[in-house]
PDB file of N, CA and C in Angstrom:
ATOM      1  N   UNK A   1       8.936   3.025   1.231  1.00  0.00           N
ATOM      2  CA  UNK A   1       7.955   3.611   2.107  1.00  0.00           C
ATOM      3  C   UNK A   1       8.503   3.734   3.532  1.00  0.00           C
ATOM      4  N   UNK A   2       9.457   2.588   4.074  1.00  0.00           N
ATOM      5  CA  UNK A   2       9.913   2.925   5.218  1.00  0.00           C
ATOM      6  C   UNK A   2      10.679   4.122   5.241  1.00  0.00           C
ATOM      7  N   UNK A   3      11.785   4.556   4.138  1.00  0.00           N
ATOM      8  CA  UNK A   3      12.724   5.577   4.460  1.00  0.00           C
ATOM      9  C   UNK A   3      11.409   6.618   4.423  1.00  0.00           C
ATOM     10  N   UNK A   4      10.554   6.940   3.657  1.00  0.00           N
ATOM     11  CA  UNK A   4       9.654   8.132   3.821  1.00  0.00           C
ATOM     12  C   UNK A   4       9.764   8.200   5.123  1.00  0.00           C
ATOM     13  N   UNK A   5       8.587   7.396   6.161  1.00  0.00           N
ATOM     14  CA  UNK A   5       7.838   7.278   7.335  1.00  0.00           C
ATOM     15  C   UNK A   5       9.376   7.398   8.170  1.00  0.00           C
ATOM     16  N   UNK A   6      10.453   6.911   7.976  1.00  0.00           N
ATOM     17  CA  UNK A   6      11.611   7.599   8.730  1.00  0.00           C
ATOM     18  C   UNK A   6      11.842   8.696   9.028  1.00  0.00           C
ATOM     19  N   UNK A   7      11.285   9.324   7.568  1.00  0.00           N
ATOM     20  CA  UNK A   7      12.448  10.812   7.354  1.00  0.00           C
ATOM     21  C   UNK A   7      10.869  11.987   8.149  1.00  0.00           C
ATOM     22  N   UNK A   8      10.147  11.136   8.215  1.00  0.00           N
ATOM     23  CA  UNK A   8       8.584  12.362   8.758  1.00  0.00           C
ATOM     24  C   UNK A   8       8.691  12.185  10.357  1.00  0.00           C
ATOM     25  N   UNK A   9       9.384  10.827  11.015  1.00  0.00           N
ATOM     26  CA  UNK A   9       8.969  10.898  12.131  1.00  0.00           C
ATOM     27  C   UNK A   9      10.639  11.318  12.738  1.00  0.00           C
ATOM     28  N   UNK A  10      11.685  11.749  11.963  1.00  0.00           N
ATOM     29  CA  UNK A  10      12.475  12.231  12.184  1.00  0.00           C
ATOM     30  C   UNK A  10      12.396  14.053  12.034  1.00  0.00           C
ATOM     31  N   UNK A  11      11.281  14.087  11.519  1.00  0.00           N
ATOM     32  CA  UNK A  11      11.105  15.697  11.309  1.00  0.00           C
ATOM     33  C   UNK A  11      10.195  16.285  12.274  1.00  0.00           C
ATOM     34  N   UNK A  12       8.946  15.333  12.760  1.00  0.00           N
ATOM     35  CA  UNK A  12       8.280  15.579  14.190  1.00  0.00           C
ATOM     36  C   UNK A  12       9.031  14.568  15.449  1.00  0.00           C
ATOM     37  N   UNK A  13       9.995  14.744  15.597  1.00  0.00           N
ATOM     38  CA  UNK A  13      10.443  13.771  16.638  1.00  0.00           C
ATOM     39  C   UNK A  13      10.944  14.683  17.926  1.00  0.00           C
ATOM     40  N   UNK A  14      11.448  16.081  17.610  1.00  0.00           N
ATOM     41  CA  UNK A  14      11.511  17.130  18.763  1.00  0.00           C
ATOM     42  C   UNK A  14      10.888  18.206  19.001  1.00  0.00           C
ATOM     43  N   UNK A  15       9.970  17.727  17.897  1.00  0.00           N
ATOM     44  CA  UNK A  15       8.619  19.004  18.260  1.00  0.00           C
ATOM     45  C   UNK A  15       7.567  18.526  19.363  1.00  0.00           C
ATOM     46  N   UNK A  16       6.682  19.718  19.431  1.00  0.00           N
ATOM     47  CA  UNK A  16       5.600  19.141  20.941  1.00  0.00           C
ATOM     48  C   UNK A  16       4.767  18.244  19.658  1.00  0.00           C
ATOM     49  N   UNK A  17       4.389  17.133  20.139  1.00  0.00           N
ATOM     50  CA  UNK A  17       3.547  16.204  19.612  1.00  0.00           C
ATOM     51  C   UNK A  17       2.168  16.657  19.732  1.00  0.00           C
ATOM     52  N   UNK A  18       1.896  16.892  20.802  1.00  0.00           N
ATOM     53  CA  UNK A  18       0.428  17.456  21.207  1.00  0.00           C
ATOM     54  C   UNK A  18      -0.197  18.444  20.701  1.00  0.00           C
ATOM     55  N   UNK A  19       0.682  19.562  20.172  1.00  0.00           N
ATOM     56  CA  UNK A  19       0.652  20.467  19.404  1.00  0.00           C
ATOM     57  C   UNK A  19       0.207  20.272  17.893  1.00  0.00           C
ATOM     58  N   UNK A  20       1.355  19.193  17.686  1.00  0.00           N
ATOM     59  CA  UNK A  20       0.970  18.920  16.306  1.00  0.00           C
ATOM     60  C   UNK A  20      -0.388  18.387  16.158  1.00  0.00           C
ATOM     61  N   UNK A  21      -0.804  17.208  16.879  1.00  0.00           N
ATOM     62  CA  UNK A  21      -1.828  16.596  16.534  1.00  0.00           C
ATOM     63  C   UNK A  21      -3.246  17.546  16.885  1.00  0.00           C
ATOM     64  N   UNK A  22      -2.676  18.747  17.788  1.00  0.00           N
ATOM     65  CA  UNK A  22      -4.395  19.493  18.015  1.00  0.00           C
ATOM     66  C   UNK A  22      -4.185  20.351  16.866  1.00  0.00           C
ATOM     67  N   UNK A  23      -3.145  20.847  16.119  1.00  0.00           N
ATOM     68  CA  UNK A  23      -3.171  21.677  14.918  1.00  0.00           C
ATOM     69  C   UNK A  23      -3.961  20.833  14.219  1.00  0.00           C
ATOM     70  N   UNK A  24      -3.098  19.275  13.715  1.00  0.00           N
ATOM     71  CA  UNK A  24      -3.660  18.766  12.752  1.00  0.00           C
ATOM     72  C   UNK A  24      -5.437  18.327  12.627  1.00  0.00           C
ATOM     73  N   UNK A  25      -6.063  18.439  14.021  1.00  0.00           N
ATOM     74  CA  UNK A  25      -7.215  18.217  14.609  1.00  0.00           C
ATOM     75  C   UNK A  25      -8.018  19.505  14.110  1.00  0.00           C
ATOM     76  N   UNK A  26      -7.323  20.192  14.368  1.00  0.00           N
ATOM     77  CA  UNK A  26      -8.306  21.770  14.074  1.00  0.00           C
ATOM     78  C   UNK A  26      -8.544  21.833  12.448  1.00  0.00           C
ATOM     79  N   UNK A  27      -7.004  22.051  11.723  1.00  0.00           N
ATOM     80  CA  UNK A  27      -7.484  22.198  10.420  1.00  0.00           C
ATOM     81  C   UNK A  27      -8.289  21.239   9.256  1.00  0.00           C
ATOM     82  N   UNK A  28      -8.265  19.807   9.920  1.00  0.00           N
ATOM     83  CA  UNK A  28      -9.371  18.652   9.551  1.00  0.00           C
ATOM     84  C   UNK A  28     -10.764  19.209   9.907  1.00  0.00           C
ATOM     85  N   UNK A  29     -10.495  19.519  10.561  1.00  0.00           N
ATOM     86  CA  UNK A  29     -12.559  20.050  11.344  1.00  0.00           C
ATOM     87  C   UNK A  29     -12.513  20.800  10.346  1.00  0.00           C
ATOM     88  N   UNK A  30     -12.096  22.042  10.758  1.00  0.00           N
ATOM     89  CA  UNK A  30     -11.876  23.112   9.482  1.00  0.00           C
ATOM     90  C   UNK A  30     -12.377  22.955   8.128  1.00  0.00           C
ATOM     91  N   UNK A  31     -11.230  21.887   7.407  1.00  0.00           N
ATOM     92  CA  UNK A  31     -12.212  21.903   6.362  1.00  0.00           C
ATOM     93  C   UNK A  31     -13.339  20.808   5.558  1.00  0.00           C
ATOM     94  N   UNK A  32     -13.590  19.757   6.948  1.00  0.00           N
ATOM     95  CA  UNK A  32     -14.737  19.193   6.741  1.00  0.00           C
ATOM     96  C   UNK A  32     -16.162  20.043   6.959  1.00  0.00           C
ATOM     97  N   UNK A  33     -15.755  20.636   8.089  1.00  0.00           N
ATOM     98  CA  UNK A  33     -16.994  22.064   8.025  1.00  0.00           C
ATOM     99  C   UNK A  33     -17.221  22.970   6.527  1.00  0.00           C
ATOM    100  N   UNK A  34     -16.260  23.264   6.701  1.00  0.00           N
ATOM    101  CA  UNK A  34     -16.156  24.333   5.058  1.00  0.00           C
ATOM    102  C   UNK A  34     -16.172  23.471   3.948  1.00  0.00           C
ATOM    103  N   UNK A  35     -15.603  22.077   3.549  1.00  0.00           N
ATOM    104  CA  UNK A  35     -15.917  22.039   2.045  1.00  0.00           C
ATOM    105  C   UNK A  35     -16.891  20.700   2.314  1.00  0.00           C
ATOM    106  N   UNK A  36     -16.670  19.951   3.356  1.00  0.00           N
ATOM    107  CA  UNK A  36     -17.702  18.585   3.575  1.00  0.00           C
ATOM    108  C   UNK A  36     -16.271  17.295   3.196  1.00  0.00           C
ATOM    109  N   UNK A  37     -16.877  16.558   3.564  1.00  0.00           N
ATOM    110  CA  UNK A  37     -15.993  14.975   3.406  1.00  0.00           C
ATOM    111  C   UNK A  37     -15.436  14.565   2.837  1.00  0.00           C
ATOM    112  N   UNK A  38     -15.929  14.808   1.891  1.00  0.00           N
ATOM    113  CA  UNK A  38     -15.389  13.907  -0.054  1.00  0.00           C
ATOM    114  C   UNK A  38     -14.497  15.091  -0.716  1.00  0.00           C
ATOM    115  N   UNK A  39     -14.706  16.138  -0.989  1.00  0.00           N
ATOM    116  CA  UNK A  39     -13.612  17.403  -1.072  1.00  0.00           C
ATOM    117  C   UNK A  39     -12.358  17.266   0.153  1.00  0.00           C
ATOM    118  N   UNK A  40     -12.339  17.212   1.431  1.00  0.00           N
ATOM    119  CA  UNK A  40     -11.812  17.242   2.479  1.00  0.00           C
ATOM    120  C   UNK A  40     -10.926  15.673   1.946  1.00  0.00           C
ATOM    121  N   UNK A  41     -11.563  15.060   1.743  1.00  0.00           N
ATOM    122  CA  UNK A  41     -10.238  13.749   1.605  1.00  0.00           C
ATOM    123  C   UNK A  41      -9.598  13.647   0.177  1.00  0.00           C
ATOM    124  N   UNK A  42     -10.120  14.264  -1.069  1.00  0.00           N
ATOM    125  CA  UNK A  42      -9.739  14.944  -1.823  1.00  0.00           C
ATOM    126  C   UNK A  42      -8.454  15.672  -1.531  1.00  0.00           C
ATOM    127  N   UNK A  43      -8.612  16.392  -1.016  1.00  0.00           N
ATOM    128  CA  UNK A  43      -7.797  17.399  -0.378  1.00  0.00           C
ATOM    129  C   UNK A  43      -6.275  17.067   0.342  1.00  0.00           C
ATOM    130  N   UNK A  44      -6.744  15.793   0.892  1.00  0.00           N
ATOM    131  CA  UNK A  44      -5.893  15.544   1.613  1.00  0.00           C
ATOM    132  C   UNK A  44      -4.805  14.076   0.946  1.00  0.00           C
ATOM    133  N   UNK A  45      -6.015  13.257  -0.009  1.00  0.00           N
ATOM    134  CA  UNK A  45      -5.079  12.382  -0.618  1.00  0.00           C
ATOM    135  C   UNK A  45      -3.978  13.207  -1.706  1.00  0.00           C
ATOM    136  N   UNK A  46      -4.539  14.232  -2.409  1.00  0.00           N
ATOM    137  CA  UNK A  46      -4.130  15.246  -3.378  1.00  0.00           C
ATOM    138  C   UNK A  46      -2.454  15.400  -2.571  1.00  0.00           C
ATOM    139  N   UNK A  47      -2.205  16.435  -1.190  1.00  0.00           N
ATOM    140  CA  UNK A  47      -1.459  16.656  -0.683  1.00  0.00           C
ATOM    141  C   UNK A  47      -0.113  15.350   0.049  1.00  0.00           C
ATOM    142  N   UNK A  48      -0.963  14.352   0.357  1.00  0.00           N
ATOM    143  CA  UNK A  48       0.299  13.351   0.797  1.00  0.00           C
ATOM    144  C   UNK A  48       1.048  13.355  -0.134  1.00  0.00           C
ATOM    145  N   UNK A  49       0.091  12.723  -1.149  1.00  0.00           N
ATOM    146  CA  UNK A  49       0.513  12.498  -2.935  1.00  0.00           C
ATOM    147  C   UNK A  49       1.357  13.073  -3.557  1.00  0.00           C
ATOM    148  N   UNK A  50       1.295  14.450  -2.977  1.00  0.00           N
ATOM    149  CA  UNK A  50       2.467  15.471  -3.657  1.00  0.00           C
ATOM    150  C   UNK A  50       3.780  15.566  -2.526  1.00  0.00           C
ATOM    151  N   UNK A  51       3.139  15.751  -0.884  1.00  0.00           N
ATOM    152  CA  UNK A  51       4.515  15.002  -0.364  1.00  0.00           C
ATOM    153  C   UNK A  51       5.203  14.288  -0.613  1.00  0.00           C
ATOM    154  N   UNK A  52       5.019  12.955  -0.938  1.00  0.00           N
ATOM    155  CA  UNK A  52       5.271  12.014  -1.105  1.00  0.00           C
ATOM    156  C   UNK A  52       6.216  12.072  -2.474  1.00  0.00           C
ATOM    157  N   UNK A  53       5.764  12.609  -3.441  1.00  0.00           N
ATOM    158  CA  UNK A  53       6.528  12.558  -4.227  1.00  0.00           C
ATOM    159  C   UNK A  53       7.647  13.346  -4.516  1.00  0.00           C
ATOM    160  N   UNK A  54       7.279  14.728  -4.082  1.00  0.00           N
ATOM    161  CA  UNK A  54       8.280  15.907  -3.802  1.00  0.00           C
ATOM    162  C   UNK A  54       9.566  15.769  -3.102  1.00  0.00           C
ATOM    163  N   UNK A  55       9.455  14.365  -2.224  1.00  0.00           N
ATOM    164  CA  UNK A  55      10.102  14.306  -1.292  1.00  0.00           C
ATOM    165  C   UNK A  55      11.139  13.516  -2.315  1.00  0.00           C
ATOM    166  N   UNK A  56      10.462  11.945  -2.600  1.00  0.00           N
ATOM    167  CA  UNK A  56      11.175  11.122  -3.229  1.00  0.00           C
ATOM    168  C   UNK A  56      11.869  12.018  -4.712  1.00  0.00           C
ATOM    169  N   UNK A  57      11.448  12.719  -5.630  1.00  0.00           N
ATOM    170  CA  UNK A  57      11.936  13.428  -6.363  1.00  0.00           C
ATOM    171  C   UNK A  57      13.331  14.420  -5.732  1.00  0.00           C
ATOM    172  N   UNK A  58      12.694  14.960  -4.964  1.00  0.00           N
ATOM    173  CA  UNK A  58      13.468  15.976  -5.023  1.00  0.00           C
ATOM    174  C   UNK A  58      14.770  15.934  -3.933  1.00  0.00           C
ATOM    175  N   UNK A  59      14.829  14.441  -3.610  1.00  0.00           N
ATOM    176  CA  UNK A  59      15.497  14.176  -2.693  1.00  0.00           C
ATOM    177  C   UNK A  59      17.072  14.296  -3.441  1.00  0.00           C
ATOM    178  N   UNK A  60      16.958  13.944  -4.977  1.00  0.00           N
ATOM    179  CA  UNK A  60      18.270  13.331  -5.737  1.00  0.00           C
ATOM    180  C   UNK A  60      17.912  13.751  -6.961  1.00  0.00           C
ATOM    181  N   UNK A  61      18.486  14.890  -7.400  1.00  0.00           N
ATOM    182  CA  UNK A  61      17.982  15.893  -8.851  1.00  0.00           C
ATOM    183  C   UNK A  61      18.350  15.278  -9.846  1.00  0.00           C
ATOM    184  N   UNK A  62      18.912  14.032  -9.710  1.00  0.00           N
ATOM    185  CA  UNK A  62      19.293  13.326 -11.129  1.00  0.00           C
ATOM    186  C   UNK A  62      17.694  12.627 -11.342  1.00  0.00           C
ATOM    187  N   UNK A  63      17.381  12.382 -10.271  1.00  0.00           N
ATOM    188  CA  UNK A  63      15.922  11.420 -10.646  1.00  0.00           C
ATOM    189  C   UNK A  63      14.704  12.268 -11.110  1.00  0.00           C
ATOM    190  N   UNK A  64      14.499  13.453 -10.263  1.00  0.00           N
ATOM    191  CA  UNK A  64      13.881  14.520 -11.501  1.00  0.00           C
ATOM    192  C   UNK A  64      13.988  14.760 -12.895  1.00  0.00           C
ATOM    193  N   UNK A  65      15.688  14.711 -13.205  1.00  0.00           N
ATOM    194  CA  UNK A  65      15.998  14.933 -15.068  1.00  0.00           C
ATOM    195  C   UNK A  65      15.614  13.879 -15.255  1.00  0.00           C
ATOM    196  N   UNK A  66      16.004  12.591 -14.998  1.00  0.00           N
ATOM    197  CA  UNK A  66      15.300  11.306 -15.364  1.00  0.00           C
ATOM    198  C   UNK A  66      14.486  11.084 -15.773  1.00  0.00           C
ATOM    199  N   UNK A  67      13.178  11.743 -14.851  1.00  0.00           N
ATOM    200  CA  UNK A  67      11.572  11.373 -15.114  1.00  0.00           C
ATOM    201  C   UNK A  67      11.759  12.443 -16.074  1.00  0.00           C
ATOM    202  N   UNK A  68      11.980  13.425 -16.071  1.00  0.00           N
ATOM    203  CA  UNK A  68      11.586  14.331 -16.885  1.00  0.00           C
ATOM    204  C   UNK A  68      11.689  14.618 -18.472  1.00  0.00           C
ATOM    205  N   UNK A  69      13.241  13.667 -18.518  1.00  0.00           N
ATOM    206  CA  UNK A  69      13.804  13.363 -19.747  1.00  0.00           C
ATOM    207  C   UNK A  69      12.669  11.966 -20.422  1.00  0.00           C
ATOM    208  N   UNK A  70      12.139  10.855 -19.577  1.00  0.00           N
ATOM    209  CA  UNK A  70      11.204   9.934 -20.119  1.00  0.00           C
ATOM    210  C   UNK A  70       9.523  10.886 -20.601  1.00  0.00           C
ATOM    211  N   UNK A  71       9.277  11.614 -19.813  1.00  0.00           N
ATOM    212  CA  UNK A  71       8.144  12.589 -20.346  1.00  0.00           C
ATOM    213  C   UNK A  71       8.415  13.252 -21.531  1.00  0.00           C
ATOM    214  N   UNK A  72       9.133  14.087 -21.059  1.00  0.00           N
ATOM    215  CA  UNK A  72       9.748  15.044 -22.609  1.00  0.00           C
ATOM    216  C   UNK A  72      11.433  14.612 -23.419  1.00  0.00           C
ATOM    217  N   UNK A  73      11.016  14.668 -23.913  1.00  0.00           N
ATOM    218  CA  UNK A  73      12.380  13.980 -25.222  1.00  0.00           C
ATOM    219  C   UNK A  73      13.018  14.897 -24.552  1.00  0.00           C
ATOM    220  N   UNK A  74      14.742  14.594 -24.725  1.00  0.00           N
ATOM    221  CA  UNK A  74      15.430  15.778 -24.414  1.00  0.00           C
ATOM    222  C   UNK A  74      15.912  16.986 -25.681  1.00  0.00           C
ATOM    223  N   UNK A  75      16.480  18.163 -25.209  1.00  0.00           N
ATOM    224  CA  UNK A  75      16.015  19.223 -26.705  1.00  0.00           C
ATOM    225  C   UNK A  75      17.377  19.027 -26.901  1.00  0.00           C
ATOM    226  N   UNK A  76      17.372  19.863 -28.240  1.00  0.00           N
ATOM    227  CA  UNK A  76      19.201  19.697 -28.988  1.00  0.00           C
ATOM    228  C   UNK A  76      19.942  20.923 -28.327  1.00  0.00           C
ATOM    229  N   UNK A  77      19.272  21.555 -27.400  1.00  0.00           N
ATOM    230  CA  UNK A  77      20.544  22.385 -26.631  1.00  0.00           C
ATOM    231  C   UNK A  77      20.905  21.755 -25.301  1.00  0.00           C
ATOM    232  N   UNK A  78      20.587  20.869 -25.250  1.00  0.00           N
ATOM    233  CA  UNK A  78      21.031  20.638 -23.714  1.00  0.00           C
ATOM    234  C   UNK A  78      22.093  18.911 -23.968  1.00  0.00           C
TER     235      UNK A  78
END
């Protein structure tokens, strides 16, 4: 979890901060107005969740075939 929270505050670390956080301010209003609370955090645990994993996956493509080979058997052409 630390290398994550490394690699995010290394990706906003030379951007305007202020920026980010009134974007991130607006599109929260946004869609607590439009879908309400419980959809809205829905929404948003849904998305870390897939950061989060996209990141750790796709960081090292052997660990993708990995998981992927424990889900699905591997086939006789490969």
């Amino acid at each position: 979890m630390k290398a994550f929270l490394a690699k995010f505050f290394d990706l906003i670390k030379d951007k305007n901060t202020a920026a980010i956080g009134a974007g991130t301010g607006f599109v929260l209003a946004v869609l607590i107005v439009v879908f309400g609370f419980l959809k809205t955090f829905f929404i948003l645990i849904m998305t870390f969740t897939g950061f989060y994993i996209g990141a750790k996956l796709l960081s090292d493509k052997d660990k993708l075939k990995d998981l992927l080979d424990k889900i699905l058997p591997p086939g006789r052409f490969r």
